[in-house]
C-alpha atoms as a PDB file:
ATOM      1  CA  UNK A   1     -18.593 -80.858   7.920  1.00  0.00           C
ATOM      2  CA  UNK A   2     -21.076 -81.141   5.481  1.00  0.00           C
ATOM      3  CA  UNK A   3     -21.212 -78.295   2.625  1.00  0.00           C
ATOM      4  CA  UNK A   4     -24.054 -77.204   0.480  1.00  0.00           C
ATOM      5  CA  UNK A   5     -22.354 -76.229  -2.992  1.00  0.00           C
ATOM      6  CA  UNK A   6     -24.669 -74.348  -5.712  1.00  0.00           C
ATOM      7  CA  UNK A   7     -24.837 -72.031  -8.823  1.00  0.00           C
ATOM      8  CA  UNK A   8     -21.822 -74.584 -10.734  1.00  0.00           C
ATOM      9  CA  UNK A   9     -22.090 -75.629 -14.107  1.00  0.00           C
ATOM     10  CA  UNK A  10     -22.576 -79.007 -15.920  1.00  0.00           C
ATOM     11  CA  UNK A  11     -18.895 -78.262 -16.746  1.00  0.00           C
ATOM     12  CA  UNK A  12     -17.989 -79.719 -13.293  1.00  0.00           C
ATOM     13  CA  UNK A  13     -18.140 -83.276 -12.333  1.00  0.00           C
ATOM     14  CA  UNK A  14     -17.563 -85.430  -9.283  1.00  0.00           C
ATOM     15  CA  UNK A  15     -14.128 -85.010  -9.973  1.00  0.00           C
ATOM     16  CA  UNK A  16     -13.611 -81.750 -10.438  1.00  0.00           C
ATOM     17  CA  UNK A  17     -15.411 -80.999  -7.177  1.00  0.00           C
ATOM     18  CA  UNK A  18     -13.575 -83.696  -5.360  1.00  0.00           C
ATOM     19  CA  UNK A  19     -10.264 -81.796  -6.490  1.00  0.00           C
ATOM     20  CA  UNK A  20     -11.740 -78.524  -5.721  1.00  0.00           C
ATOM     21  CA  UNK A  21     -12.371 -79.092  -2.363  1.00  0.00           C
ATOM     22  CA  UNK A  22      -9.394 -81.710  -1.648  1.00  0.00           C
ATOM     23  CA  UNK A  23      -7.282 -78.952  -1.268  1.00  0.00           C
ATOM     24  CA  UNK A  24      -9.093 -77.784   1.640  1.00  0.00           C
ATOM     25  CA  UNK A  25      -9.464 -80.940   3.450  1.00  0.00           C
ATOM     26  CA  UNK A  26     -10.039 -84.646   2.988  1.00  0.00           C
ATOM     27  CA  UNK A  27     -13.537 -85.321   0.949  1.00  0.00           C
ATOM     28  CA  UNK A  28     -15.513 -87.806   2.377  1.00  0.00           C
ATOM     29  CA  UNK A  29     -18.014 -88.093   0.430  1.00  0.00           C
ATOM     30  CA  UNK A  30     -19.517 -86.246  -2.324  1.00  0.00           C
ATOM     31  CA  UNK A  31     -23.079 -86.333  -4.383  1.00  0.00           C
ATOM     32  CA  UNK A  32     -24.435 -84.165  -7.147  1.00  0.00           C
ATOM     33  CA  UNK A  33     -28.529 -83.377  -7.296  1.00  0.00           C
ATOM     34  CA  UNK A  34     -30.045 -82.619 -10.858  1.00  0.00           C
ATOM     35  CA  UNK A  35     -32.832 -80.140  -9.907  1.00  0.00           C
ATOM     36  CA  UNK A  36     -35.027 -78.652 -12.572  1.00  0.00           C
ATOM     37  CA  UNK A  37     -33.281 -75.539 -13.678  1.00  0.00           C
ATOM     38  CA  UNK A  38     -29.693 -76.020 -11.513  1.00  0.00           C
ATOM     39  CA  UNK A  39     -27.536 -78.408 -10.314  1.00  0.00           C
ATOM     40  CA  UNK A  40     -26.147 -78.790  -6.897  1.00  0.00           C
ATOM     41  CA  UNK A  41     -23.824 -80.917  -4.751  1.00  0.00           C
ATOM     42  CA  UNK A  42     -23.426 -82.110  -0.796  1.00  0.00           C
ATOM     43  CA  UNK A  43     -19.665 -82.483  -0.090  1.00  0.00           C
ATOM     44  CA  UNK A  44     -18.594 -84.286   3.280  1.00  0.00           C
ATOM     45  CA  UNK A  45     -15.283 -82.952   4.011  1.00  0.00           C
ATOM     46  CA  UNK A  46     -13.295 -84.405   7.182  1.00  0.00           C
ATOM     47  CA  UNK A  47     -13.300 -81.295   9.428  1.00  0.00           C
ATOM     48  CA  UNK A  48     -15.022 -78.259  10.541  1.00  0.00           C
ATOM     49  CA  UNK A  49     -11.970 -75.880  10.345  1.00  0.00           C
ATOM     50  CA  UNK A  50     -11.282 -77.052   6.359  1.00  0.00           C
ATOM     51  CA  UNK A  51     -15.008 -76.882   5.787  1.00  0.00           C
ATOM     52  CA  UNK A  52     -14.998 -73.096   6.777  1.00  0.00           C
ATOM     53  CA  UNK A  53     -11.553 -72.596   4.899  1.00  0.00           C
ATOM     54  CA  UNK A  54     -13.454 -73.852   2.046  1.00  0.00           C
ATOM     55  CA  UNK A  55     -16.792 -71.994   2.545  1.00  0.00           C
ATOM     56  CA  UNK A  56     -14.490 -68.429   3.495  1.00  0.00           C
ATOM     57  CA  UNK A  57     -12.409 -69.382   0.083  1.00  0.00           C
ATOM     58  CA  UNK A  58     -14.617 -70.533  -2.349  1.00  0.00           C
ATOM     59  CA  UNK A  59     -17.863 -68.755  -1.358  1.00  0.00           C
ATOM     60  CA  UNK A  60     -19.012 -66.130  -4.316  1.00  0.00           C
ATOM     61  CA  UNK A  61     -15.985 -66.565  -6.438  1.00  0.00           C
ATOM     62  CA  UNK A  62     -15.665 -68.114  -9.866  1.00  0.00           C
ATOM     63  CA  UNK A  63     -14.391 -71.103 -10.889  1.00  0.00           C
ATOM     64  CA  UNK A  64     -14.182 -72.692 -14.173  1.00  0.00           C
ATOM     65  CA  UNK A  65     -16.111 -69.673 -15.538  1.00  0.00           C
ATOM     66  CA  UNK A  66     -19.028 -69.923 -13.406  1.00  0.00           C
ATOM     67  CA  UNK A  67     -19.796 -68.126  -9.750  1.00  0.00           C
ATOM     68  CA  UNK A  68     -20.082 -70.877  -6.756  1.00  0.00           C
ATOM     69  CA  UNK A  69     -22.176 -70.517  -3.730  1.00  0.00           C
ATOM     70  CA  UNK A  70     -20.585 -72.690  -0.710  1.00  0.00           C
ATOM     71  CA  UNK A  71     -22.473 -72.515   2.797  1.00  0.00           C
ATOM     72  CA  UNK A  72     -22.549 -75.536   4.956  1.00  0.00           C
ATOM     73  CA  UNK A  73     -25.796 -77.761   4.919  1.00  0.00           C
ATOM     74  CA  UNK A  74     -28.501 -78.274   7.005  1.00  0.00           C
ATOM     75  CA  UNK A  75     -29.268 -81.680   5.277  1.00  0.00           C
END
């Protein structure tokens, strides 16, 4: 399943993210997007059941001092 992740800090990096969402599932892959005012990432993780763990977990809550937004992608 492929998740949209949004409204993170520059605080977080690959790795952080790829710890974050390893406890869910296995990550797959994993790519950060600069856009002009906020920073996003695309995280391949290696089922649908740990994708919606994730998304039902991590969805609106804060980590590392800022609030997340995780839905899956369309992209």
């Amino acid at each position: 399943m492929k998740l949209f992740v949004s409204d993170f800090g520059e605080s977080l990096d690959i790795a952080d993210l790829a710890a974050l969402f390893g406890r869910y599932g296995r990550v797959t892959a994993l790519r950060i997007l600069q856009g002009q005012k906020r920073t996003y990432a695309l995280v391949d993780i290696d089922s649908d059941i740990a994708g919606q763990r994730a998304i039902q977990d991590l969805n609106g809550k804060k980590h590392a001092g800022q609030w997340l937004q995780v839905k899956e992608s369309w992209w």
